[in-house]
C-alpha atoms as a PDB file:
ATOM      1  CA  UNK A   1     134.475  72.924 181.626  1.00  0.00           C
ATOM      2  CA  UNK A   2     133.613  76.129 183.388  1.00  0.00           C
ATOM      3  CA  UNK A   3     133.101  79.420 182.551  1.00  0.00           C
ATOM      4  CA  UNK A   4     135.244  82.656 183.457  1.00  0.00           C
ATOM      5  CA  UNK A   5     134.815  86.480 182.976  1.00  0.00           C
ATOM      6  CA  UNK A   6     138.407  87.213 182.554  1.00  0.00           C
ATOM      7  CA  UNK A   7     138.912  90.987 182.068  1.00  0.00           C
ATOM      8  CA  UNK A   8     135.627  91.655 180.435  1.00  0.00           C
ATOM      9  CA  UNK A   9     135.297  88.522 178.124  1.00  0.00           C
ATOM     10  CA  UNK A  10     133.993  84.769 178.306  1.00  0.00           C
ATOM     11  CA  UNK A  11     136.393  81.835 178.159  1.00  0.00           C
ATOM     12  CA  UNK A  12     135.764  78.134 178.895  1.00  0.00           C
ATOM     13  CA  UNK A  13     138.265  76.755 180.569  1.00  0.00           C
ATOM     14  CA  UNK A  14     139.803  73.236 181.820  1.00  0.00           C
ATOM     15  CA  UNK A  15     139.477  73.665 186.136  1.00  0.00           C
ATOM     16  CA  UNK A  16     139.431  70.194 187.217  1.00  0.00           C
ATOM     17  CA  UNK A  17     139.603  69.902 191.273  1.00  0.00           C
ATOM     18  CA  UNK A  18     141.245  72.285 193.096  1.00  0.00           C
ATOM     19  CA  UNK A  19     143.261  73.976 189.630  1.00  0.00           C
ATOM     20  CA  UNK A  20     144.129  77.136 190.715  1.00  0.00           C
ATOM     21  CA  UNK A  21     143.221  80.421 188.669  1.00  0.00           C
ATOM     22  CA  UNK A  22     146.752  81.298 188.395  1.00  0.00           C
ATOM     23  CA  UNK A  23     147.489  78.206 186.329  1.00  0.00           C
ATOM     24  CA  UNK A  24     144.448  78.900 184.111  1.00  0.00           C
ATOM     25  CA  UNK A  25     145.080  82.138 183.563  1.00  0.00           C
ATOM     26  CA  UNK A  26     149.365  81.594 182.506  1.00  0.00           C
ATOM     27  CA  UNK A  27     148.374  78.308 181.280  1.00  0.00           C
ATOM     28  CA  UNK A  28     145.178  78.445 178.967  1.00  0.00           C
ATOM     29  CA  UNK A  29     145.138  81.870 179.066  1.00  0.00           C
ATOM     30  CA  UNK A  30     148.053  83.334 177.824  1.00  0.00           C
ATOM     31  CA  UNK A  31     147.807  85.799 180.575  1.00  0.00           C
ATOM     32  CA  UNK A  32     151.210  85.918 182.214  1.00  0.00           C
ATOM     33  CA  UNK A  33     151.535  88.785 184.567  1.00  0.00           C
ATOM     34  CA  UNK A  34     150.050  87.555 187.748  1.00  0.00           C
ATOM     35  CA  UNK A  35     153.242  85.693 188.528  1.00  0.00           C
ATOM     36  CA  UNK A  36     153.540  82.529 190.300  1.00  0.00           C
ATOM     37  CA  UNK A  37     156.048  82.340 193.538  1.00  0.00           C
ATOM     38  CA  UNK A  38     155.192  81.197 196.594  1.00  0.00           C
ATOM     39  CA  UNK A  39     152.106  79.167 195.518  1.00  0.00           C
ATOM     40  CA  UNK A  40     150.634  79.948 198.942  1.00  0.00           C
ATOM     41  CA  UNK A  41     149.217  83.329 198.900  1.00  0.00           C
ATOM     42  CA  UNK A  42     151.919  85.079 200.862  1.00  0.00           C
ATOM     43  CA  UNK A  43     153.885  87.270 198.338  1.00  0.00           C
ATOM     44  CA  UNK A  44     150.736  88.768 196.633  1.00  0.00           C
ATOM     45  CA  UNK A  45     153.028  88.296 192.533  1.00  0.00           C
ATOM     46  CA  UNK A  46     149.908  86.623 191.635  1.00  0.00           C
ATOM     47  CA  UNK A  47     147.202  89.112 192.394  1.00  0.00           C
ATOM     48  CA  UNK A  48     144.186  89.733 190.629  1.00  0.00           C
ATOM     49  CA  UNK A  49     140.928  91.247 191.291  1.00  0.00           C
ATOM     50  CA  UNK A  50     137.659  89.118 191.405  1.00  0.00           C
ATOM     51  CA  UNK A  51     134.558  91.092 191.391  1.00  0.00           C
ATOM     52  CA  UNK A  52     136.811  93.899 192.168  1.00  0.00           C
ATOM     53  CA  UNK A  53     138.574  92.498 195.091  1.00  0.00           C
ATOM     54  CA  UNK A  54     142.252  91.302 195.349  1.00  0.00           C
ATOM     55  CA  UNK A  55     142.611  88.192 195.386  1.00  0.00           C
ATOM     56  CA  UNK A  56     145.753  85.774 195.546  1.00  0.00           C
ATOM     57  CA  UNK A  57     145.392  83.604 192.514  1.00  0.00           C
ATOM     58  CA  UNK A  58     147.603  80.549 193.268  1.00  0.00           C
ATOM     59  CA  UNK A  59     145.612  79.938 195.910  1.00  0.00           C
ATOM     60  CA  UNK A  60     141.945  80.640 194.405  1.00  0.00           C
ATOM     61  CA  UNK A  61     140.615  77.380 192.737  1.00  0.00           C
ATOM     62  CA  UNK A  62     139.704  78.425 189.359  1.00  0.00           C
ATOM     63  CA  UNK A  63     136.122  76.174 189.459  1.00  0.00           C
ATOM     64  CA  UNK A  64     134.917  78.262 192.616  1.00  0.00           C
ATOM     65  CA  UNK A  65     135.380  81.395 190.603  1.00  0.00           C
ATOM     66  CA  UNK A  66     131.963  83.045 190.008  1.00  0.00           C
ATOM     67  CA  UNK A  67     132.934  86.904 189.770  1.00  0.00           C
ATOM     68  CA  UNK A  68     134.569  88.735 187.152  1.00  0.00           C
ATOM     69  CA  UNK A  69     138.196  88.266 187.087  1.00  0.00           C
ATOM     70  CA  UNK A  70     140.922  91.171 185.911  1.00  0.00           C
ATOM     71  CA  UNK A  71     144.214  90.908 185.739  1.00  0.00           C
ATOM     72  CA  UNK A  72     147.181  93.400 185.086  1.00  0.00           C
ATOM     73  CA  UNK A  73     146.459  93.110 181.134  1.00  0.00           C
ATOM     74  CA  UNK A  74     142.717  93.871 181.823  1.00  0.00           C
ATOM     75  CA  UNK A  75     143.536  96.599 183.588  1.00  0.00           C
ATOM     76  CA  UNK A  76     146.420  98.208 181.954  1.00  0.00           C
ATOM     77  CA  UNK A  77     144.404 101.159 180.428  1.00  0.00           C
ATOM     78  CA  UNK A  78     142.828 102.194 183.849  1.00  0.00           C
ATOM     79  CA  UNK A  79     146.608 101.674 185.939  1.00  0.00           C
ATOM     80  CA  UNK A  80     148.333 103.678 183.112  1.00  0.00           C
ATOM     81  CA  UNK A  81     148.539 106.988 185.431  1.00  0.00           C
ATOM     82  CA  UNK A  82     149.916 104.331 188.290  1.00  0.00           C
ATOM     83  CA  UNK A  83     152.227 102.525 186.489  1.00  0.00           C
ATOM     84  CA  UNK A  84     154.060 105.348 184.979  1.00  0.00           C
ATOM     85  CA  UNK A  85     154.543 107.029 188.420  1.00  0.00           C
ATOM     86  CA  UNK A  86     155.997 103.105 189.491  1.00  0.00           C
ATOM     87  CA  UNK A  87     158.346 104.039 187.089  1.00  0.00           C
ATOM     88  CA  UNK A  88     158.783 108.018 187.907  1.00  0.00           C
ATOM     89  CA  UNK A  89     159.881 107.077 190.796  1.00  0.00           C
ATOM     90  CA  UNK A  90     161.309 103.605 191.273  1.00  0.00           C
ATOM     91  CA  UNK A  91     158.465 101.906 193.146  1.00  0.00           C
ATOM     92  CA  UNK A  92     159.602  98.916 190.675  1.00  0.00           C
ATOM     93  CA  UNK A  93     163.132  97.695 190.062  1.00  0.00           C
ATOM     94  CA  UNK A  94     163.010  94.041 188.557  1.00  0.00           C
ATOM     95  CA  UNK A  95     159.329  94.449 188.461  1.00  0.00           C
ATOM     96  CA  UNK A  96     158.626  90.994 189.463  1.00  0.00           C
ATOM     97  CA  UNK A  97     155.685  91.698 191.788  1.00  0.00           C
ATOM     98  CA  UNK A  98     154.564  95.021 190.177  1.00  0.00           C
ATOM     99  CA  UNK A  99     152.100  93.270 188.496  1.00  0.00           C
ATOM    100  CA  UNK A 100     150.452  92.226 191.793  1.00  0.00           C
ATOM    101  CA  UNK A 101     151.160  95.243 193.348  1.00  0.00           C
ATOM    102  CA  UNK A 102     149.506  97.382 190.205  1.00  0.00           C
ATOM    103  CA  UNK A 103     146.573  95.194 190.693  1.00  0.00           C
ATOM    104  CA  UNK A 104     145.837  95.881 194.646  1.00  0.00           C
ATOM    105  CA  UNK A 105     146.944  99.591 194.264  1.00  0.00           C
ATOM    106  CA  UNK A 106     144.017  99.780 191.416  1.00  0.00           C
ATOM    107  CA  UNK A 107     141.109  98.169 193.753  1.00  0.00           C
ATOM    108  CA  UNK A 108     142.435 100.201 196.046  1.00  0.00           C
ATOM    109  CA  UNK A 109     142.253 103.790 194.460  1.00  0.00           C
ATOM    110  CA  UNK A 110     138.879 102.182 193.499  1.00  0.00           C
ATOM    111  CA  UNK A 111     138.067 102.377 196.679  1.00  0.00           C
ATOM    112  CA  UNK A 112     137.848 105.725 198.373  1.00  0.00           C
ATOM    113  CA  UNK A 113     141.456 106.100 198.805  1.00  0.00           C
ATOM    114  CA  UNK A 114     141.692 109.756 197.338  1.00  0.00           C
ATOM    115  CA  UNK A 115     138.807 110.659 199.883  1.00  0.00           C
ATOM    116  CA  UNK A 116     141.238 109.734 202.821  1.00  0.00           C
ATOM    117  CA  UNK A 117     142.820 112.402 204.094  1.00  0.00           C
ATOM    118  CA  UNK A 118     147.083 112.278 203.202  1.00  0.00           C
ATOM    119  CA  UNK A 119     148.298 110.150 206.713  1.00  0.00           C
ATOM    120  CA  UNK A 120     145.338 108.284 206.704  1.00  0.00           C
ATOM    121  CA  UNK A 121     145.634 107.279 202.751  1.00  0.00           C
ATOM    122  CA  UNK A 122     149.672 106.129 203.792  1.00  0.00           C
ATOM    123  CA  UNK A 123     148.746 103.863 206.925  1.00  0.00           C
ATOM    124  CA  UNK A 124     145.884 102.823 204.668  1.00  0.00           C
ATOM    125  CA  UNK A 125     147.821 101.538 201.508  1.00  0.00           C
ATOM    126  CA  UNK A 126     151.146 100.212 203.954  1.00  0.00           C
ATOM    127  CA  UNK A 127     148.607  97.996 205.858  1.00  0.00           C
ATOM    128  CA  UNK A 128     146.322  97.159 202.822  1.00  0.00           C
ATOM    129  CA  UNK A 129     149.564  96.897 200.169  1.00  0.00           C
ATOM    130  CA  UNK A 130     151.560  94.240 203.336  1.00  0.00           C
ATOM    131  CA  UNK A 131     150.192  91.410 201.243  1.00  0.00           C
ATOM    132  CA  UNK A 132     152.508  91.909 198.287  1.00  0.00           C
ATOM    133  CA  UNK A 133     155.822  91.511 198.953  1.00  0.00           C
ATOM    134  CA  UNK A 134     158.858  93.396 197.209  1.00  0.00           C
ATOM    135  CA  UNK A 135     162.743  92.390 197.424  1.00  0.00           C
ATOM    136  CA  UNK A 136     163.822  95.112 195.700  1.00  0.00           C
ATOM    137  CA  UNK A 137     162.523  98.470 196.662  1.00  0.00           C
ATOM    138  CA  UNK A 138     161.809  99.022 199.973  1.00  0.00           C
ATOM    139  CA  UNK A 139     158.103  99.874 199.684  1.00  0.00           C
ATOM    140  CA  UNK A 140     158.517 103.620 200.435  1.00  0.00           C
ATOM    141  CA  UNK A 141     158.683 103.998 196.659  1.00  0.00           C
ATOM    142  CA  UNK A 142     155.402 102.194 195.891  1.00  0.00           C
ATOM    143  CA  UNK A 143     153.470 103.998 198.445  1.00  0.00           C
ATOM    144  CA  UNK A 144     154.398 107.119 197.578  1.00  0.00           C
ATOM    145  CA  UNK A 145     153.277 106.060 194.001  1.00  0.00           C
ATOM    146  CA  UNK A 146     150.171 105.169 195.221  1.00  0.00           C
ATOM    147  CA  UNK A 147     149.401 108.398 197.109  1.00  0.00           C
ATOM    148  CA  UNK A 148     150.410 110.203 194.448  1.00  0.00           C
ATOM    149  CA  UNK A 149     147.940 108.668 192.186  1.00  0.00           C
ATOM    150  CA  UNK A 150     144.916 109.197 194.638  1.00  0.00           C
ATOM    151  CA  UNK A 151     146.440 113.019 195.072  1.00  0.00           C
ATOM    152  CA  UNK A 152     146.572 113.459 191.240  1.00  0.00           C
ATOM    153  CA  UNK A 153     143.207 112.100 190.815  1.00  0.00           C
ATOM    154  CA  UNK A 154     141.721 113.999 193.362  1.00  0.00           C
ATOM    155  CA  UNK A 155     143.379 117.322 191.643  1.00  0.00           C
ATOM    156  CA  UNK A 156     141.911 116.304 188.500  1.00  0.00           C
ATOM    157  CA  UNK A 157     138.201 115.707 189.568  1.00  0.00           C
ATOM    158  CA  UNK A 158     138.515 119.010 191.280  1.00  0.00           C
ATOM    159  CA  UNK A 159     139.211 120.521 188.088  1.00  0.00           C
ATOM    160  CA  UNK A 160     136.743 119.018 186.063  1.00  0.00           C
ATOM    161  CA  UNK A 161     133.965 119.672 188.795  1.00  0.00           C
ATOM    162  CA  UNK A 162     135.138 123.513 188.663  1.00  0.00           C
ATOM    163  CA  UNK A 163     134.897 123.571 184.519  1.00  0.00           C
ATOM    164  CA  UNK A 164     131.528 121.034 184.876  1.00  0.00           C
ATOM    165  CA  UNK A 165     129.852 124.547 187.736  1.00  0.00           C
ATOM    166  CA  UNK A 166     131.382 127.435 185.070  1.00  0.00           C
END
């Protein structure tokens, strides 16, 4: 048995050998929206964060896992503001990989994106977003989204540091 911090709580799981976190997470864990595809770390569906870092987890042997681990349900109250502009705008369209894209977009407005000036924060999510693969959109869509989401959160700690100095 070994022990996991999945999305704040934890579980004992089953990772004999080289099991890989994807399959404990869908399998034992109920936790379904880091999607399984290419089973090689290529298309990024299975992303999740471990200790805040994406990670491809069909590729990450679930035993070697020391960090905390998040997935899309763990962080579904944080991406709320992201998601919803997926939608806005069409950055999703079967929504296959939005999951994993949700996921690396979140560690990466946890980042410093927003403090990157607007060019900068595009060249910074196409080459750090490259990972996750989309057949549907485009990707236009979903980095748009993603600036967005840095822009609006920018705007809104301005605001709150202007009401915080009155």
């Amino acid at each position: 048995m070994h022990t996991l911090v999945v999305n704040g709580s934890p579980v004992e799981v089953d990772a004999p050998g080289l099991r890989s976190l994807a399959d404990v997470l869908r399998g034992d864990l109920g936790l379904t929206a880091a999607k399984i595809a290419c089973g090689r770390g290529e298309c990024g569906a299975c992303t999740v964060l471990v200790d805040g870092l994406p990670r491809t987890a069909c590729t990450t042997p679930a035993a070697l896992v020391r960090g905390e681990v998040w997935t899309s349900e763990g962080l579904a109250q944080e991406s709320a503001d992201l998601r919803a502009r997926f939608a806005d705008t069409g950055a999703f369209q079967c929504g296959f990989c939005t999951p994993g894209q949700v996921v690396h977009a979140t560690a990466l407005l946890r980042g410093g994106l927003a403090d990157l000036d607007p060019d900068e924060r595009r060249a910074c999510v196409r080459r750090a977003m490259s990972g996750n693969i989309c057949r549907c959109t485009g990707y236009q869509a979903i980095v748009e989204s993603v600036c967005g989401v840095a822009e609006d959160r920018v705007a809104e700690d301005r605001v709150a540091a202007d009401r915080a100095a009155r």
